[in-house]
Protein backbone atom coordinates (compact mmCIF):
# COMPACT_ATOMS: atom_id res chain seq x y z
CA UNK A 1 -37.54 -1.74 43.16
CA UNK A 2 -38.80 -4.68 40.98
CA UNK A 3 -40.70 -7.37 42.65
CA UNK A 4 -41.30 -4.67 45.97
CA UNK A 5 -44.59 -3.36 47.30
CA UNK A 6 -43.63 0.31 46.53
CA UNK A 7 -42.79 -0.81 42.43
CA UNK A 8 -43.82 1.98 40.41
CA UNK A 9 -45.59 -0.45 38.13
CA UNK A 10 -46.41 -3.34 40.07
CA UNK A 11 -49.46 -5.01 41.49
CA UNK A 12 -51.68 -2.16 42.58
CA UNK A 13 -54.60 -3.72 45.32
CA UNK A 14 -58.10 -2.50 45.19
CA UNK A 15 -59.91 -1.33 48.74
CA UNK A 16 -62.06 -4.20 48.54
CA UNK A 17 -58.67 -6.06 48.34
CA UNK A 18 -56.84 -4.47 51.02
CA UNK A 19 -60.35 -4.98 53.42
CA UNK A 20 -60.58 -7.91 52.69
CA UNK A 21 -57.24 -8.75 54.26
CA UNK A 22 -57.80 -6.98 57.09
CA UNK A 23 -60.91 -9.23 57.44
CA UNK A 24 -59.40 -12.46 57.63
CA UNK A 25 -56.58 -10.51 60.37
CA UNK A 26 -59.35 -9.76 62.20
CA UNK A 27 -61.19 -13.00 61.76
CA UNK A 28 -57.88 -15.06 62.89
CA UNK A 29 -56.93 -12.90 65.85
CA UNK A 30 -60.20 -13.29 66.98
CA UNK A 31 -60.09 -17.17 66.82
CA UNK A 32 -57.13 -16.71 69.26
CA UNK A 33 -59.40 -13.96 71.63
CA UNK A 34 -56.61 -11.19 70.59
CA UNK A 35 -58.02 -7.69 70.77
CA UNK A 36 -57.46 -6.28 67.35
CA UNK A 37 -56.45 -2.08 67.05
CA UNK A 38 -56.88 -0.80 63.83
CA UNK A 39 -54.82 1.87 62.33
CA UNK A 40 -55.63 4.50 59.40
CA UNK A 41 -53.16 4.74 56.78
CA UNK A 42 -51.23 7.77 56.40
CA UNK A 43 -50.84 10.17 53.32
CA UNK A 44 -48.12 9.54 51.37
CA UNK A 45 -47.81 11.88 48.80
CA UNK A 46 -44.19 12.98 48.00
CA UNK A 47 -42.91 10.25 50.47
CA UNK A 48 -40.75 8.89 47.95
CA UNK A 49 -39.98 11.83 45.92
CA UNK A 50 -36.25 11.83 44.89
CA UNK A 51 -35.94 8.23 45.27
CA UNK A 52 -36.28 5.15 41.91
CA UNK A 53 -39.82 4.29 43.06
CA UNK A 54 -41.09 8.16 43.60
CA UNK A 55 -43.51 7.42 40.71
CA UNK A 56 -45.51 4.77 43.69
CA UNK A 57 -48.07 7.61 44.17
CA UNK A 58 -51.28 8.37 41.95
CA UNK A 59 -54.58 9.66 42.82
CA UNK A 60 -56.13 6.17 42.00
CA UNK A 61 -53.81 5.19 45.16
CA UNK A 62 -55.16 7.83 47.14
CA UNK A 63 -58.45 6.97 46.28
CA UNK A 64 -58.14 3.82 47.61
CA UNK A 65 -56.10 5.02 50.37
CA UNK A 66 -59.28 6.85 51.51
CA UNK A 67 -61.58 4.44 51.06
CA UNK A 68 -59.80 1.48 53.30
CA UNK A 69 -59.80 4.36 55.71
CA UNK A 70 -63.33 4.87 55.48
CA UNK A 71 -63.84 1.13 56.27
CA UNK A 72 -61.33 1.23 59.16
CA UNK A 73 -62.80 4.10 60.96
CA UNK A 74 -66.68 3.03 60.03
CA UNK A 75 -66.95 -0.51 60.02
CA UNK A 76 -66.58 -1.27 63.62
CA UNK A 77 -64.54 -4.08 62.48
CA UNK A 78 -61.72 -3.16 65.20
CA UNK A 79 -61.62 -3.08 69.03
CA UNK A 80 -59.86 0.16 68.66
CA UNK A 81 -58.84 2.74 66.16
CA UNK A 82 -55.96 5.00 65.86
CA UNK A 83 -56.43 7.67 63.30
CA UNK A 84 -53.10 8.26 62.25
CA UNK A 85 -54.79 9.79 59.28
CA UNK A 86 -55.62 12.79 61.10
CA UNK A 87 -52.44 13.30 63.22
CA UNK A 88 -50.32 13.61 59.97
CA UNK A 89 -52.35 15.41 57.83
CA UNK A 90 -51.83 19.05 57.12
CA UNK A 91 -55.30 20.86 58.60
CA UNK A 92 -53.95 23.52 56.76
CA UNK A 93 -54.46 21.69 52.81
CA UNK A 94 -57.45 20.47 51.48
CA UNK A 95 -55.64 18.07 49.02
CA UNK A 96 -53.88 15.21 50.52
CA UNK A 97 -50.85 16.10 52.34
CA UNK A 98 -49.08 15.05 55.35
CA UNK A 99 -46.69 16.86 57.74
CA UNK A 100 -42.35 16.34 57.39
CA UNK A 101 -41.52 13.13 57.54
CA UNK A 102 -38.32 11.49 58.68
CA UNK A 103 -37.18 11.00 55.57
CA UNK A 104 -38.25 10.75 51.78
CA UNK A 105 -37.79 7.19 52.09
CA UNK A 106 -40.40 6.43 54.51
CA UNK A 107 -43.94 7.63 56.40
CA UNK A 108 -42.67 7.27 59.32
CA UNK A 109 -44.07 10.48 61.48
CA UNK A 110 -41.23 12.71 63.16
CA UNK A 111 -41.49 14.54 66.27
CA UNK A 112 -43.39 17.91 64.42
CA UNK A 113 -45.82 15.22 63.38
CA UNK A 114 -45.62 13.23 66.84
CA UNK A 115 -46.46 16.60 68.95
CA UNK A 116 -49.93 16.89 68.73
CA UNK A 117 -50.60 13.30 70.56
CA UNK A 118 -48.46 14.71 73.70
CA UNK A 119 -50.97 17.57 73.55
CA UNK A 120 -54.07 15.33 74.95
CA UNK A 121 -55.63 15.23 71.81
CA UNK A 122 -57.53 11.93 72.97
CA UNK A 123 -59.84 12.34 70.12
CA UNK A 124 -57.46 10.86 67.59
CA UNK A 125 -57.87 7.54 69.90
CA UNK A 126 -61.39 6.19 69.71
């Protein structure tokens, strides 16, 4: 996976990086009078496993992973927030987890992970 986001070994972003980007999305929709939604980022521990770049995940990823969600879901930088943090998450783990997935490939929620929103949990919308 040389030269991909999800290399192993390749360019790893702080937060402050990652926020920062989101910034200057934020700054340039604005410009243009687009309402901006902002979405947390979802657990992805064991999303790869199996696959050549299963080593992507590390607690220092995590870490950050967390802290850009802080930001999201405290800085009122956003119109809207989804937490889609919360709707994958296992309740049931401390550590970070996250419910089946479609595949090992991806974070892409399936239906186990997609019921809870058709259960009127409007909370996860702010």
């Amino acid at each position: 996976m040389t030269g991909t986001a999800l290399e192993p070994n390749g360019i790893i972003r702080t937060a402050d990086d990652i926020v920062a980007g989101y910034k200057q999305m934020i700054e340039r929709a604005r410009i243009r009078s687009i309402k901006v939604i902002g979405a947390t980022l979802t657990p992805f521990e064991n999303a790869l496993a199996g696959r050549p770049n299963q080593g992507y995940f590390t607690l220092d990823k995590e870490v950050r992973r967390l802290a850009v969600n802080h930001w999201i879901r405290t800085s009122g930088a956003f119109d809207a927030i989804i937490d889609f943090d919360r709707v994958i998450a296992d309740p049931s783990r401390s550590e970070p987890s996250r419910r089946p997935m479609i595949a090992a490939t991806t974070c892409i929620p399936t239906m186990p992970a997609i019921v809870p929103w058709r259960g009127g949990r409007s909370e996860l919308f702010q």
